[in-house]
Protein backbone atom coordinates (compact mmCIF):
# COMPACT_ATOMS: atom_id res chain seq x y z
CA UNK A 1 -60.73 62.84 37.85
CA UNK A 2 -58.70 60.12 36.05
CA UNK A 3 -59.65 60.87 32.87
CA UNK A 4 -58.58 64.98 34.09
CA UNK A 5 -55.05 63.90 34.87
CA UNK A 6 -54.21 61.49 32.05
CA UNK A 7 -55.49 64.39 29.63
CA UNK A 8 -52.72 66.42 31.29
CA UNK A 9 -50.26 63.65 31.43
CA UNK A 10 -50.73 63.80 27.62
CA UNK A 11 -50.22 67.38 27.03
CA UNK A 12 -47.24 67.85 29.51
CA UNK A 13 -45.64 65.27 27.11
CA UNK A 14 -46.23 66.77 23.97
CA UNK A 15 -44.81 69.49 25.10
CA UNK A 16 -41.32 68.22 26.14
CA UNK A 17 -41.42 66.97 22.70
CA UNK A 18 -41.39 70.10 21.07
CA UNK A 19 -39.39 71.31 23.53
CA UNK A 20 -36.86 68.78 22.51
CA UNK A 21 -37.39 69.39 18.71
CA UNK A 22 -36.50 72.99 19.11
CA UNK A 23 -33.79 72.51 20.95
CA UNK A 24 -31.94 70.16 18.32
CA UNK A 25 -33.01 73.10 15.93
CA UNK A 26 -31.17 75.43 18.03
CA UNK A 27 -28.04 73.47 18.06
CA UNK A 28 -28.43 72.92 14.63
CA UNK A 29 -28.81 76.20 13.79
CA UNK A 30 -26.04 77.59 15.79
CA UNK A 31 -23.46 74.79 14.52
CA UNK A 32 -24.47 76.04 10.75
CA UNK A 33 -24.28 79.68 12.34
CA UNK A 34 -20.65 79.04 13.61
CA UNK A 35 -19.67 76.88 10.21
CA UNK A 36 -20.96 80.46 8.98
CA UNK A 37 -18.99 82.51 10.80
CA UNK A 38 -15.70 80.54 10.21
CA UNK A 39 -16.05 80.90 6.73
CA UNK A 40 -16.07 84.29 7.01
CA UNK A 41 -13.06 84.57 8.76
CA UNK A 42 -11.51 82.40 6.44
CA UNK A 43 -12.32 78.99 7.02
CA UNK A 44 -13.12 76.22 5.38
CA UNK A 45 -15.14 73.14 6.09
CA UNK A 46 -11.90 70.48 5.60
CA UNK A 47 -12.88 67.64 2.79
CA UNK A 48 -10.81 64.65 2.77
CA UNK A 49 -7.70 64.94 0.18
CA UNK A 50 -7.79 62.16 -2.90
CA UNK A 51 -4.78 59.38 -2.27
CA UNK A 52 -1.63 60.70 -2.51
CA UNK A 53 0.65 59.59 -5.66
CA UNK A 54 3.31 57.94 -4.13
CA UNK A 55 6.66 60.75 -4.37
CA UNK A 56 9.30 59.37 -6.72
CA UNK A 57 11.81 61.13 -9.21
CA UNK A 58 10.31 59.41 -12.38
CA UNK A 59 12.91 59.96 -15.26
CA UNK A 60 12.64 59.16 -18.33
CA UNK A 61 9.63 57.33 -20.25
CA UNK A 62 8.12 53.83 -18.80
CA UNK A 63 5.02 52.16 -18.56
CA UNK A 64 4.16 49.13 -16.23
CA UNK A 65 3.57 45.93 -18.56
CA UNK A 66 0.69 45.89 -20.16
CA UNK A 67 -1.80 43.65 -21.52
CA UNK A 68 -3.60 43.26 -24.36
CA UNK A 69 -6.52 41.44 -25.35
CA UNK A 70 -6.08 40.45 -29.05
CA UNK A 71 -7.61 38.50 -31.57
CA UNK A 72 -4.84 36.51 -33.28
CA UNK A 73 -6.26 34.78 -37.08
CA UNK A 74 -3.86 31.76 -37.73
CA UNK A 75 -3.50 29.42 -40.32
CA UNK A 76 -4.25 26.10 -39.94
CA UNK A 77 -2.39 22.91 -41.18
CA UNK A 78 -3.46 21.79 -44.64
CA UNK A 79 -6.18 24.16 -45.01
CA UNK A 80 -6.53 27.51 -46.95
CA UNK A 81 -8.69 29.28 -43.80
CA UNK A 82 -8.22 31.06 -41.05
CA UNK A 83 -8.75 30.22 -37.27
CA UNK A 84 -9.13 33.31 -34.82
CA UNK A 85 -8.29 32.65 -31.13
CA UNK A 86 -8.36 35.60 -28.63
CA UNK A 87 -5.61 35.47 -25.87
CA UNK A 88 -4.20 38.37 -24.17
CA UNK A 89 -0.72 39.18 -24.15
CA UNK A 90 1.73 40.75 -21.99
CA UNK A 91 3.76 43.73 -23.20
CA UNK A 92 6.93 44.20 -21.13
CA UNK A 93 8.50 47.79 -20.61
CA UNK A 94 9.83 49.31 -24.07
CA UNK A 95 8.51 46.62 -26.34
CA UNK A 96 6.65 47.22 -29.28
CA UNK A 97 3.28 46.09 -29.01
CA UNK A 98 2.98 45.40 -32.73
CA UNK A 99 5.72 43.41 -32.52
CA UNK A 100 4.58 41.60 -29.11
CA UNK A 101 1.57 40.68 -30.70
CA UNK A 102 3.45 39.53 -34.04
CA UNK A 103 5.58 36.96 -32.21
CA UNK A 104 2.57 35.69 -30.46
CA UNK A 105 0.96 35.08 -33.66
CA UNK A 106 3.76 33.70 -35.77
CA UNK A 107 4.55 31.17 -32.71
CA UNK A 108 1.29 30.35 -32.15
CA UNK A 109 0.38 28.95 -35.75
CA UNK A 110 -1.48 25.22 -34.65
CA UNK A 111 0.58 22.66 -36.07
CA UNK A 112 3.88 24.26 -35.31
CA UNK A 113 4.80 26.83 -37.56
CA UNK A 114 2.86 26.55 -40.71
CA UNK A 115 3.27 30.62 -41.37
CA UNK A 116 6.68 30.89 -41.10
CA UNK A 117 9.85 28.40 -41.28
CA UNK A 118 12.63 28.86 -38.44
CA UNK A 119 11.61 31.06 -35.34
CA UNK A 120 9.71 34.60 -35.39
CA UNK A 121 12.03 36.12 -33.91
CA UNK A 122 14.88 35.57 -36.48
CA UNK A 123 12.08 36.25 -38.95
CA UNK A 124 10.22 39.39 -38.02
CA UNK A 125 12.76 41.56 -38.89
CA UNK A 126 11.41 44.87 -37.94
CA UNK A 127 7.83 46.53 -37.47
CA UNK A 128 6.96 50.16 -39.07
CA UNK A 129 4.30 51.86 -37.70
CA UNK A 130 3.28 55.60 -38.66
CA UNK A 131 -0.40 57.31 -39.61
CA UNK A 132 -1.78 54.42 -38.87
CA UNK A 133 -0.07 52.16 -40.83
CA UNK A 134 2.14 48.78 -40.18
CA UNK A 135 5.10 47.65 -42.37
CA UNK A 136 5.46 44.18 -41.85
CA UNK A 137 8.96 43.30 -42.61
CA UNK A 138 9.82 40.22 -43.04
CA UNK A 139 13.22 37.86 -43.80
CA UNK A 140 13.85 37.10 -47.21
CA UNK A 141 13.79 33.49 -46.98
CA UNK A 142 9.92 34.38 -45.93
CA UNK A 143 8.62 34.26 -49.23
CA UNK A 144 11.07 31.43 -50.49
CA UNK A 145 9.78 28.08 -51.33
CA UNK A 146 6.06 29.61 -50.95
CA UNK A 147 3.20 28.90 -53.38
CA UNK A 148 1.05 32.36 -54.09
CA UNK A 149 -1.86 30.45 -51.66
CA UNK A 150 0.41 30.26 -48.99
CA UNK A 151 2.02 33.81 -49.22
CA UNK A 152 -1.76 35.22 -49.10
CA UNK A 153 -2.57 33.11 -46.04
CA UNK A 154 0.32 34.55 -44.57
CA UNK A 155 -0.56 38.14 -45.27
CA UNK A 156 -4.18 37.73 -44.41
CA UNK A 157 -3.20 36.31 -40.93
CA UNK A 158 -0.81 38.79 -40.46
CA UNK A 159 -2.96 41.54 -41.53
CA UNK A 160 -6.05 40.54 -40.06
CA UNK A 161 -4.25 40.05 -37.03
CA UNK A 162 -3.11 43.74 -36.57
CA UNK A 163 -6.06 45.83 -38.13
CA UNK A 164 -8.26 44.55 -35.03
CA UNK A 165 -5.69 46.51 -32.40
CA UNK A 166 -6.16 50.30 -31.89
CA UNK A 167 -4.78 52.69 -34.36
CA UNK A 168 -4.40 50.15 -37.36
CA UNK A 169 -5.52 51.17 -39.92
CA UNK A 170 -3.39 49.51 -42.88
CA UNK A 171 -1.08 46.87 -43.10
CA UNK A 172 1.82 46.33 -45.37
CA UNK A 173 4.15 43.25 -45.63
CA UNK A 174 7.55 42.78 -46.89
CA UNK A 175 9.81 40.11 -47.62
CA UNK A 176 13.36 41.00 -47.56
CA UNK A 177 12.52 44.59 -48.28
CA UNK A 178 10.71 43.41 -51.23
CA UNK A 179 6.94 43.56 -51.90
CA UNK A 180 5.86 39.98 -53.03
CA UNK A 181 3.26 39.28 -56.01
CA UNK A 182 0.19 36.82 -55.52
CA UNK A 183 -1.07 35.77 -59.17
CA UNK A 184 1.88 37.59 -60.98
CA UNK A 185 0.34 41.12 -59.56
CA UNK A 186 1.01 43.34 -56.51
CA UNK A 187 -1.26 42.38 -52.91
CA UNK A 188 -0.48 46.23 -52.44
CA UNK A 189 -1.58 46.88 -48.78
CA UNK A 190 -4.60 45.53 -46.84
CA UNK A 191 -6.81 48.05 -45.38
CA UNK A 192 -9.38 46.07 -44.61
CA UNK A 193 -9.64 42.45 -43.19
CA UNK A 194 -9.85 39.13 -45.44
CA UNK A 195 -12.67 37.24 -43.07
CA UNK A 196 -12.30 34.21 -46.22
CA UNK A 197 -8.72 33.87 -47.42
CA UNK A 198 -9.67 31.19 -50.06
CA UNK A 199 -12.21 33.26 -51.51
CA UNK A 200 -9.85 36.29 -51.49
CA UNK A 201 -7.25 33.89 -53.15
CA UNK A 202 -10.29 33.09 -55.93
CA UNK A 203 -10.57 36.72 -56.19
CA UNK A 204 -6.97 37.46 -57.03
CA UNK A 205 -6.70 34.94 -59.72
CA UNK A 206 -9.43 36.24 -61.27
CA UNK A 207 -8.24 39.74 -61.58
CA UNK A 208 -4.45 38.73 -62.71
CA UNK A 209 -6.35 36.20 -65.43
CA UNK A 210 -8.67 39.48 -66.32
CA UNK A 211 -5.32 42.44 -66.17
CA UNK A 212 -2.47 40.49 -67.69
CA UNK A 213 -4.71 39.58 -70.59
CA UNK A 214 -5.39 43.33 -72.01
CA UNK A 215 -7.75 44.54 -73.07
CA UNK A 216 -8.66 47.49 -71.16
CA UNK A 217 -9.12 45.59 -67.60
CA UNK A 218 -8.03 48.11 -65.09
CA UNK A 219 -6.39 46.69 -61.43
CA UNK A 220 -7.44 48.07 -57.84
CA UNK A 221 -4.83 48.32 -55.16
CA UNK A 222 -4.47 50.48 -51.93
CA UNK A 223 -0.96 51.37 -52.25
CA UNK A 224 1.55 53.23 -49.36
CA UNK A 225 2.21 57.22 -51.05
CA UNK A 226 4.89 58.96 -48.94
CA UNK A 227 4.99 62.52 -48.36
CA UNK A 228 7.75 65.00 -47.32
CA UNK A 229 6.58 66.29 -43.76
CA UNK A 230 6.34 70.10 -43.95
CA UNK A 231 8.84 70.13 -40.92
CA UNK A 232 12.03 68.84 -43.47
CA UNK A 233 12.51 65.98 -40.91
CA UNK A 234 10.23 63.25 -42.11
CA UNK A 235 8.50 60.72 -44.77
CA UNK A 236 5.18 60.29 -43.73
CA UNK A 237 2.75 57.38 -45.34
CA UNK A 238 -0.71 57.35 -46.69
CA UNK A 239 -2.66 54.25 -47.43
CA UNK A 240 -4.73 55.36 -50.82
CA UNK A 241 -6.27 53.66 -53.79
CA UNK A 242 -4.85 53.98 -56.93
CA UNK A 243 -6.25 52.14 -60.55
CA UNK A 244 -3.75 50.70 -62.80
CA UNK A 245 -4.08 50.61 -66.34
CA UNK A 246 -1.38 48.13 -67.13
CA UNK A 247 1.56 46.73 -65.56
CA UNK A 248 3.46 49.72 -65.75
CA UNK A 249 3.06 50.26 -62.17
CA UNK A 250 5.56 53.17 -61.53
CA UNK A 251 3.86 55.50 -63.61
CA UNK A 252 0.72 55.82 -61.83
CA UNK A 253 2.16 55.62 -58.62
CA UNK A 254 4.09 58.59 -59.47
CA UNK A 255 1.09 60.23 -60.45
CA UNK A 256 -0.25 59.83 -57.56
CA UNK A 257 2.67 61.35 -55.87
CA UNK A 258 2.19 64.53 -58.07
CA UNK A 259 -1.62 65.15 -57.02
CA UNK A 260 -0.20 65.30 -53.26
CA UNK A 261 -1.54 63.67 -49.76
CA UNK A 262 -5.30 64.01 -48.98
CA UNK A 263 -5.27 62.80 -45.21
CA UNK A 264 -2.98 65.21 -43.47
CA UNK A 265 -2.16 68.75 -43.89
CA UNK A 266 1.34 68.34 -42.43
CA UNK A 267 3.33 66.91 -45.84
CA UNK A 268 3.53 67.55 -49.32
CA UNK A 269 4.13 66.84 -52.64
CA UNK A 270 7.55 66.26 -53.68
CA UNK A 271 6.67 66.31 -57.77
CA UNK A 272 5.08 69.31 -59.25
CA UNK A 273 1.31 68.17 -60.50
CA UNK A 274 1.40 70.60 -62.96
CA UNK A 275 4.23 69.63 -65.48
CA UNK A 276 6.38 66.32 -66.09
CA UNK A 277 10.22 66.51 -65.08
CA UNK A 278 10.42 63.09 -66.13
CA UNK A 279 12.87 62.53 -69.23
CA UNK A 280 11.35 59.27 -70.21
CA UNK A 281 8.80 56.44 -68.94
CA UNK A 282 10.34 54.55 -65.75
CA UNK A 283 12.01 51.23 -67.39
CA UNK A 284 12.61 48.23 -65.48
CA UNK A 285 16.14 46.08 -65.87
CA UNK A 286 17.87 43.50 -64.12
CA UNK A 287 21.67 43.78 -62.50
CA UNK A 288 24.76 41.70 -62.76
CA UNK A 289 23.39 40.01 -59.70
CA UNK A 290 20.02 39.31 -60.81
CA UNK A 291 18.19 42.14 -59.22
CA UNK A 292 15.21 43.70 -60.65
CA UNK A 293 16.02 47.75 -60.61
CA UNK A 294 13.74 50.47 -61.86
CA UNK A 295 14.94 53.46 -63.63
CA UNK A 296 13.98 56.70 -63.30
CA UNK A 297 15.31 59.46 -65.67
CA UNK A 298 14.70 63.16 -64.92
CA UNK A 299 15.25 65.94 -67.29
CA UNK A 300 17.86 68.57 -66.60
CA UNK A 301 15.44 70.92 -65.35
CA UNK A 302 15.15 69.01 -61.83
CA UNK A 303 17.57 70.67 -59.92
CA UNK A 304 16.30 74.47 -60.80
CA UNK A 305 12.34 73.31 -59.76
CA UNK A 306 14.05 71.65 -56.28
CA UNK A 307 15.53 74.65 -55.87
CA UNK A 308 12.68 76.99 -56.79
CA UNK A 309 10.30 75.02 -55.25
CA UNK A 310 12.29 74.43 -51.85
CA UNK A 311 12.52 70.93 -52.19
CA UNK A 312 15.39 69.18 -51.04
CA UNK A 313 17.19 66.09 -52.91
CA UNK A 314 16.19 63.55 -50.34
CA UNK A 315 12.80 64.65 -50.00
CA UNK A 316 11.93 64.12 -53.72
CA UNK A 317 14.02 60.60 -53.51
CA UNK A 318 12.72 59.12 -50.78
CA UNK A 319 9.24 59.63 -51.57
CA UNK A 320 10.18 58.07 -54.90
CA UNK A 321 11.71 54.99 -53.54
CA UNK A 322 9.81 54.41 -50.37
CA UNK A 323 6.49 54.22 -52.73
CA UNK A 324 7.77 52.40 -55.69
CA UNK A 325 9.62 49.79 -53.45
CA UNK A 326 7.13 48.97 -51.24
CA UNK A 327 4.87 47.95 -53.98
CA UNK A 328 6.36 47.30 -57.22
CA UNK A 329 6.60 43.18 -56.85
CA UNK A 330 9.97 41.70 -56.73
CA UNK A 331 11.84 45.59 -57.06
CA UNK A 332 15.40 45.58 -55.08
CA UNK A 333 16.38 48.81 -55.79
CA UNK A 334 15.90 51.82 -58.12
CA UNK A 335 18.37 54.40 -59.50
CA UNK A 336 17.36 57.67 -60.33
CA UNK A 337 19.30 59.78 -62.86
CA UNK A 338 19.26 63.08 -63.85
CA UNK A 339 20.04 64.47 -67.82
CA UNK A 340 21.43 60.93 -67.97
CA UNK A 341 23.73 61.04 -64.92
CA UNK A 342 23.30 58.66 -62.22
CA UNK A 343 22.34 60.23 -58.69
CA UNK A 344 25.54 58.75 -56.35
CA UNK A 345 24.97 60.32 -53.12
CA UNK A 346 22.50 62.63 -51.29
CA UNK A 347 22.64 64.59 -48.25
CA UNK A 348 19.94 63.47 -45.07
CA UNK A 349 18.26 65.65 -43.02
CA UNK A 350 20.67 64.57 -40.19
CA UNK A 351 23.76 66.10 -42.31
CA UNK A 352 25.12 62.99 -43.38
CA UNK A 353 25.38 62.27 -47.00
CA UNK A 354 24.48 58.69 -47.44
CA UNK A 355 26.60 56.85 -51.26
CA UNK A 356 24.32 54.56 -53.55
CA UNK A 357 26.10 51.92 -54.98
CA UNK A 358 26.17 52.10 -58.89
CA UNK A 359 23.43 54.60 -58.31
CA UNK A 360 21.16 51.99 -56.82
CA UNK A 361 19.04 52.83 -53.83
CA UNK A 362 17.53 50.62 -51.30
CA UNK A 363 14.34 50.70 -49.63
CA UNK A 364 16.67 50.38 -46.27
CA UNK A 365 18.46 53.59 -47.52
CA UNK A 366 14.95 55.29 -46.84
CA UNK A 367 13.40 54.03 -44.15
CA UNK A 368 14.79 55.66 -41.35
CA UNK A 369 13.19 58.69 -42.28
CA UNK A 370 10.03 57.44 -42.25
CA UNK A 371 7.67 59.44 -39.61
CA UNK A 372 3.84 59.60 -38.27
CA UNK A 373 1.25 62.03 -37.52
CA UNK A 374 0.66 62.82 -34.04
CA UNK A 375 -2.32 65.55 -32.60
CA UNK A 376 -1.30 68.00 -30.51
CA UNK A 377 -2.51 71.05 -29.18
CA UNK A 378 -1.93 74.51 -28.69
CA UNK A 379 -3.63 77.85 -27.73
CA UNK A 380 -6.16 80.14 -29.40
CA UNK A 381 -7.00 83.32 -28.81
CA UNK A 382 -10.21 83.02 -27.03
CA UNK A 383 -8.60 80.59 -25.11
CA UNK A 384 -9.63 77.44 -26.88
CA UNK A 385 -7.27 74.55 -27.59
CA UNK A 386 -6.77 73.56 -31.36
CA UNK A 387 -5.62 69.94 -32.48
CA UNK A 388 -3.44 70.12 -35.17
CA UNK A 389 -1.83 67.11 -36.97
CA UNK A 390 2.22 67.30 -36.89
CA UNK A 391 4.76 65.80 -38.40
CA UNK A 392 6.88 63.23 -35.23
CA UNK A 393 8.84 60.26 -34.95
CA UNK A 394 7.54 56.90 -35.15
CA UNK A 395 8.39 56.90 -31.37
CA UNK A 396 7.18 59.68 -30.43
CA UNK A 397 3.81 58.57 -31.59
CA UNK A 398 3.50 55.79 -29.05
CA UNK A 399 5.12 57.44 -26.39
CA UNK A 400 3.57 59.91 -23.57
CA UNK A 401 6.70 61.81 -23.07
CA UNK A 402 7.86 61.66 -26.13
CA UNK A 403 4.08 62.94 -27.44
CA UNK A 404 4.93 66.33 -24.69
CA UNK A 405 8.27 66.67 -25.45
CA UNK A 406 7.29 67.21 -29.26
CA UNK A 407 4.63 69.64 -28.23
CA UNK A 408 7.46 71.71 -26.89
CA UNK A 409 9.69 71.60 -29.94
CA UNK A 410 7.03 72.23 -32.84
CA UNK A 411 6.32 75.15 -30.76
CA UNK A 412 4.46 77.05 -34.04
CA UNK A 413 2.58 75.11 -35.71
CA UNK A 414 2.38 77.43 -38.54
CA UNK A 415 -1.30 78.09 -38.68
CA UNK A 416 -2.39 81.87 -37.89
CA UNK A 417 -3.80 82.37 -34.27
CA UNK A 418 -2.23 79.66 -32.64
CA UNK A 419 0.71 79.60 -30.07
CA UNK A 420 1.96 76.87 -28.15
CA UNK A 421 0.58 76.19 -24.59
CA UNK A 422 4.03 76.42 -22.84
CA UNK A 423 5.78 79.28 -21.07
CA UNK A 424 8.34 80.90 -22.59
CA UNK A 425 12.20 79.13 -22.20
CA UNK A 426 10.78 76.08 -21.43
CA UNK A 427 12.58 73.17 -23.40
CA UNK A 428 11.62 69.69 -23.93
CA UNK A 429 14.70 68.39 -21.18
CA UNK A 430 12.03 69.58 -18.88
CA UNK A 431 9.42 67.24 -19.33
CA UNK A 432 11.75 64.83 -16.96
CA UNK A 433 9.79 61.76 -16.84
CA UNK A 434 6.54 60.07 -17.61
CA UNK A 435 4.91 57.20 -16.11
CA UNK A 436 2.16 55.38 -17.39
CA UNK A 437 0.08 52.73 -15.40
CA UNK A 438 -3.47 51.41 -14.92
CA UNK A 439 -4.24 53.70 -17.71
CA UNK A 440 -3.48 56.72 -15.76
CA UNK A 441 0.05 58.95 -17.13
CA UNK A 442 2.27 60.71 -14.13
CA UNK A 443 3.86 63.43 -15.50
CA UNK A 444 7.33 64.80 -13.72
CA UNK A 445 7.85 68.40 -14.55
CA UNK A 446 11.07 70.50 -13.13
CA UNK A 447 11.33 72.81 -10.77
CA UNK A 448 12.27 75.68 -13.79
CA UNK A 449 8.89 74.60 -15.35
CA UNK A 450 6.68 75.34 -12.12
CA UNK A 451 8.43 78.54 -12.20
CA UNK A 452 7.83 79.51 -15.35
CA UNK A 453 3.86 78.98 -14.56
CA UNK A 454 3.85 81.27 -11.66
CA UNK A 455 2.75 84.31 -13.80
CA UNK A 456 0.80 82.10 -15.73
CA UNK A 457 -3.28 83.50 -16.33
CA UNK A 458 -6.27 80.91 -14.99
CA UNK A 459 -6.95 80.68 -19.03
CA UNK A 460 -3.04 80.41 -19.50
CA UNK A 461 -3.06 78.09 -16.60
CA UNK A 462 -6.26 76.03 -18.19
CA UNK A 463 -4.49 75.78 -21.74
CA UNK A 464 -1.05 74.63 -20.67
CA UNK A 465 -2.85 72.07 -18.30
CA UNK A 466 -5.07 70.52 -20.75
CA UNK A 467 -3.58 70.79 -23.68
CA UNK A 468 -0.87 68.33 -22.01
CA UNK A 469 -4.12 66.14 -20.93
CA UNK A 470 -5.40 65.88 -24.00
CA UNK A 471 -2.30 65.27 -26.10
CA UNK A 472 -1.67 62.33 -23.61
CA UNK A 473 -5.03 61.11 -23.63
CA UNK A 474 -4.84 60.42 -27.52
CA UNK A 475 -2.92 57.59 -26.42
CA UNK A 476 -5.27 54.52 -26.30
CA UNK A 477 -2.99 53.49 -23.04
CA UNK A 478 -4.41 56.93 -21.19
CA UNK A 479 -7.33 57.80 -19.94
CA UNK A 480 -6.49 60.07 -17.13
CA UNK A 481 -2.96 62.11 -15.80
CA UNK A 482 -1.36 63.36 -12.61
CA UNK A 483 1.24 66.03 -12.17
CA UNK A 484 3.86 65.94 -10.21
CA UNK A 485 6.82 68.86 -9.79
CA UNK A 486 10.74 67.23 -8.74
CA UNK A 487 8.86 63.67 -7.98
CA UNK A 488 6.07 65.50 -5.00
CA UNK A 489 2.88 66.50 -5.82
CA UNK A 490 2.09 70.30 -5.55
CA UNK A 491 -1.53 71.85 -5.30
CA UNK A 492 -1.82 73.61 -8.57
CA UNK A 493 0.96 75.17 -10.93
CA UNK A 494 -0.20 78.82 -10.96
CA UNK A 495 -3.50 79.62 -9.32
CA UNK A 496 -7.00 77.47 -9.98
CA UNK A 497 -6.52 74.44 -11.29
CA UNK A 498 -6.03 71.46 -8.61
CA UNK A 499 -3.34 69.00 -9.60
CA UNK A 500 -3.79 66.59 -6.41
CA UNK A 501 -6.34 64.21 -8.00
CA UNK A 502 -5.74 62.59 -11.90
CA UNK A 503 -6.94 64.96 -14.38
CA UNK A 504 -9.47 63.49 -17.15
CA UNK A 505 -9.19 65.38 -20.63
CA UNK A 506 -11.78 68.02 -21.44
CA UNK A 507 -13.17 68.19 -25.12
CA UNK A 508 -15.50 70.47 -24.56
CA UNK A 509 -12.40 73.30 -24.70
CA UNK A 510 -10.87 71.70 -27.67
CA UNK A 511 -11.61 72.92 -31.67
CA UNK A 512 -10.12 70.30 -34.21
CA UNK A 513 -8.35 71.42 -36.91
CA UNK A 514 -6.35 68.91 -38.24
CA UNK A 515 -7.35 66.96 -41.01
């Protein structure tokens, strides 16, 4: 009888268990059957919203100050090497890293000062950077009072210094405006860094001993070629080998001018390749004030080709002087004649027409126009995004809303089957702000922008969107951007695409076609 009633204690307890397991799969099941029905009706299950970007009226372009890890080569007192020493420096709003990280190096020499005499500051005189490459440009008094050792130190340091940050890809240095000669022959620009700056030193002497003697020794130097932008606005620089024969530098350098730029579609050629407007071989003198000046006599057909060819004065000038001056050693100016006749003046893009001085021009006359490359994007047909090389300002290659605000304004980029990514009527005023911090870019838009995407298509909708993300994201300072319409955040700006969270770019929708 005992054993009878714990057998059916047993089962009467197993049986409240599965009693209780179906009844928590009934609730279950009607809970999912209710989560069902609400759906239906219109409901969603509610997901918790990203953090909210806090609302502000951003205007204009900032970032919060950055740092940067960098590797800063110094000289070291009484010795022909190099010491590296990595610190990381602090970029305040609106500086120039380039030029942060240059006064951190030329202050920081051990031994106090054995680059440069007298404070960076008063020294570093200004800091070109476009396609990827640095002008260095220095005080005159930088090369004063220098043995050729010392001014190749210099260089290397500097050089080595800013080919390890992003984007660096050659490095040029003046003095004064002037390129400087090691071993009586040009340094021409570093594209690569000097780990031994004695041996490179060794190096050098052995190729001015070999060159200046004759004999058929030919002389190796990457060398800055600039390039009318295909815009009309710009000069745009590209770092390129070029062999020398003899010490007739200009020649070859023009030469290379003639066969055109190989790294960007966006400029060209200046000098027909295929016939010589030049009335004689470039000769160089020296002024009443002990300059060295290069002449450069042109035939009288000049004007008809610039005009045939679409060319304008400057353009063909500037390409001229920018790549003969910043390589030619010791060259303060040159003066370009045509049929004889001294050029006096020229009109700029900007419409103002700039005088030369006894015909001389300056490097500084130039310089202004010098540009970079930037990739942006725009539409293609199926809906794609293309990234096409253009022509900006130097600024506008370092700067997120300066990078947008440029996308607006090229607007065609002249290649068939591809339209910008922007409504119609919207200008670049209306990119209002950008913001970058902790890698992240807040763009403000205005209000007439978010209407003009109202009739926008989810593929219209996707380009315009990620075109801007990707643009921005070439930036080494982004990796990811938020939207925001009048300073407050707004769910999308037509129809699918949900601008609540930071956006990270999408490659898979992009198809490169920029060289």
């Amino acid at each position: 009888m005992t054993a009878g009633r714990e057998l059916k204690r047993m089962q009467s307890a197993k049986i409240l268990k599965l009693v209780s397991i179906a009844t928590l799969l009934a609730i279950c099941l009607s809970a999912c059957g209710r989560s069902a029905q609400n759906a239906s009706e219109g409901s969603s299950i509610s997901l918790p919203e990203p953090p909210e970007i806090e609302q502000r009226q951003i205007l204009g372009d900032s970032s919060a100050s950055d740092s940067l890890e960098v590797t800063l080569y110094c000289a070291t007192d009484n010795s022909p090497e190099l010491s590296s020493v990595t610190r990381v420096i602090h970029v305040k709003d609106g500086d120039s890293p380039l030029r942060a990280v240059l006064l951190e190096l030329l202050n920081a020499t051990p031994g106090g000062g054995a680059l440069l005499v007298g404070s960076a500051e008063a020294q570093l005189t200004d800091v070109e950077f476009g396609c990827g490459v640095a002008t260095v440009r220095l005080a005159l008094d930088a090369s004063v009072n220098r043995s050729d050792q010392d001014y190749l130190l210099l260089y290397s340091s500097i050089a080595n210094t800013l080919l390890g940050m992003d984007g660096v890809e050659a490095v040029n240095l003046l003095a004064g405006d002037r390129s400087i000669s090691v071993c009586a022959i040009p340094t021409g620009t570093f594209v690569r860094a000097e780990e031994n700056a004695a041996a490179a030193y060794a190096q050098t002497q052995v190729e001015s001993d070999r060159f200046l003697a004759g004999g058929g020794a030919s002389l190796n130097r990457s060398a800055l070629l600039y390039f009318p932008s295909s815009d009309g606005q710009y000069l745009l620089p590209e770092a390129r080998e070029v062999s020398f024969s003899s010490s007739d530098y200009a020649l070859a350098l023009i030469d290379a001018l003639k066969s055109g730029p190989q790294a960007r579609t966006c400029c060209f050629a200046a000098m027909p390749g295929n016939q010589d407007l030049l009335s004689a071989a470039p000769e160089l003198s020296v002024s009443g004030a002990g300059e060295r000046v290069l002449d450069v006599g042109f035939t009288s057909m000049l004007p008809s080709y610039l005009a045939m060819a679409g060319v304008e004065p400057w353009q063909l000038y500037g390409s001229l002087a920018l790549t003969l001056l910043s390589f030619i050693p010791d060259l303060s100016a040159l003066r370009i004649s045509i049929d004889g006749v001294y050029v006096t003046e020229c009109a700029m893009p900007d419409g103002r027409r700039v005088q030369f001085e006894d015909g001389l021009m300056r490097r500084e006359d130039y310089a202004f126009l010098i540009g970079s490359c930037a990739r942006l994007y725009f539409a293609r047909e199926d809906g794609t995004l293309a990234a096409v090389g253009c022509a900006v300002a130097q600024s506008a290659s370092a700067s997120a809303g300066s990078i947008l605000r440029a996308m607006i304004a090229v607007d065609d980029p002249g290649i068939e089957g591809l339209t910008s990514v922007f409504p119609e009527r919207i200008l670049p005023e209306d990119i209002l702000g950008v913001r970058v911090e902790n890698r992240t870019a807040i763009v403000n838009l205005s209000g007439k922008f978010y209407a003009r995407c109202q009739s926008l298509s989810a593929a219209e909708e996707r380009a315009l969107i990620y075109g801007m993300i990707n643009a921005l994201a070439e930036l080494s300072s982004v990796g990811a951007v938020s939207f925001l319409v009048e300073g407050r955040q707004v769910d999308s700006l037509a129809q699918d695409i949900y601008l609540k969270s930071a956006l990270m770019p999408d490659p898979g929708l992009v198809v490169d076609t920029s060289n």
